[in-house]
Protein backbone atom coordinates (compact mmCIF):
# COMPACT_ATOMS: atom_id res chain seq x y z
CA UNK A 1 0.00 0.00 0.00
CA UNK A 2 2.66 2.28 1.29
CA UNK A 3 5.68 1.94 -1.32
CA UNK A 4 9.16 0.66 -0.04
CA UNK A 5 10.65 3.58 -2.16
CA UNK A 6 8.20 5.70 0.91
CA UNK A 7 9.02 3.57 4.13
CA UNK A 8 6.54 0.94 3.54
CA UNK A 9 7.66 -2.12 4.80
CA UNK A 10 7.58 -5.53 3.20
CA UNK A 11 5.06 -7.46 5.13
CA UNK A 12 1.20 -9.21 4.53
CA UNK A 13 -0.57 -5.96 6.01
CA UNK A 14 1.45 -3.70 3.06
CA UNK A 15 0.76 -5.97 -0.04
CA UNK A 16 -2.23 -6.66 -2.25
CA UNK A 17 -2.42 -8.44 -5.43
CA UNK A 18 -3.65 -6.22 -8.61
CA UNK A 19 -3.42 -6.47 -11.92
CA UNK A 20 -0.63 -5.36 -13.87
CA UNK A 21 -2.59 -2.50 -15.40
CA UNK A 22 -3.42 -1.28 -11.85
CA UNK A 23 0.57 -1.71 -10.96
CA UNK A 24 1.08 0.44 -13.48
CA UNK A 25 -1.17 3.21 -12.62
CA UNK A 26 -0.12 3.20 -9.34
CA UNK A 27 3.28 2.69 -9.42
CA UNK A 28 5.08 4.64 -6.45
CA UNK A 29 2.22 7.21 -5.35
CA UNK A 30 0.01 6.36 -2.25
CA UNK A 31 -3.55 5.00 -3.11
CA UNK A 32 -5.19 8.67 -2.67
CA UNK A 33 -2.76 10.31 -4.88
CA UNK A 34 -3.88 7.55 -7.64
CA UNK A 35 -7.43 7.86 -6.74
CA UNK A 36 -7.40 4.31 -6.15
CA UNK A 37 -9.17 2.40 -2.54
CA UNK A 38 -8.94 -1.02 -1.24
CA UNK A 39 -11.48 -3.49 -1.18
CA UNK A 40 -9.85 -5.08 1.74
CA UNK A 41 -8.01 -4.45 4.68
CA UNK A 42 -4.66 -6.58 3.79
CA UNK A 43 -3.74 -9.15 6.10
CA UNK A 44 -1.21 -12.52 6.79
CA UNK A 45 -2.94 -14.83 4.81
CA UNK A 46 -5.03 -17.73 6.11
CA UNK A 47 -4.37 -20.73 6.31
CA UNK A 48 -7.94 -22.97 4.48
CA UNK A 49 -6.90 -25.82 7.04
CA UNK A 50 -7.49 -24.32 9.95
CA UNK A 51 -10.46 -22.47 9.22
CA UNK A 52 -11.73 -25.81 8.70
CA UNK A 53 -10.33 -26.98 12.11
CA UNK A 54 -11.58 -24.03 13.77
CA UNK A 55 -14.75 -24.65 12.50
CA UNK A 56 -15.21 -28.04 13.01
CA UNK A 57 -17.94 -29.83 15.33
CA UNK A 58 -15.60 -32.50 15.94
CA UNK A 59 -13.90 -32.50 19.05
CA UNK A 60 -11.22 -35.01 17.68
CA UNK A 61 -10.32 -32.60 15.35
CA UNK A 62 -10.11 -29.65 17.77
CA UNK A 63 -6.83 -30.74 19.36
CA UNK A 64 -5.06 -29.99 15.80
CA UNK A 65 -6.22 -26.30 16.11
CA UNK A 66 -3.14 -24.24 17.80
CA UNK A 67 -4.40 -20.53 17.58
């Protein structure tokens, strides 16, 4: 969101995925200074497992779920 070449730091909560004509247009300006917005807050991706651990009704399961 925040480009390295401006003291944004490489981690989950600074990074989307676009497509390369949105790259472009953005390039090194902040998202207001593009006129662009996010769709989503970025986070530390998640992991499809344990969603399905955390979810589950089976209390076998549960004791695979560490957060």
């Amino acid at each position: 969101i925040i480009p390295r070449s401006k003291g944004g730091k490489d981690t989950w909560e600074n990074l989307v995925t676009c497509c390369e004509t949105c790259n472009v247009k953005k390039g090194n300006k902040d998202l207001k200074d593009c006129g662009m917005t996010l769709n989503s807050i970025p986070k530390e991706p998640y992991s499809k497992v344990m969603m399905i651990l955390e979810n589950t009704k089976n209390d076998e399961w549960k004791e695979f779920v560490f957060c």
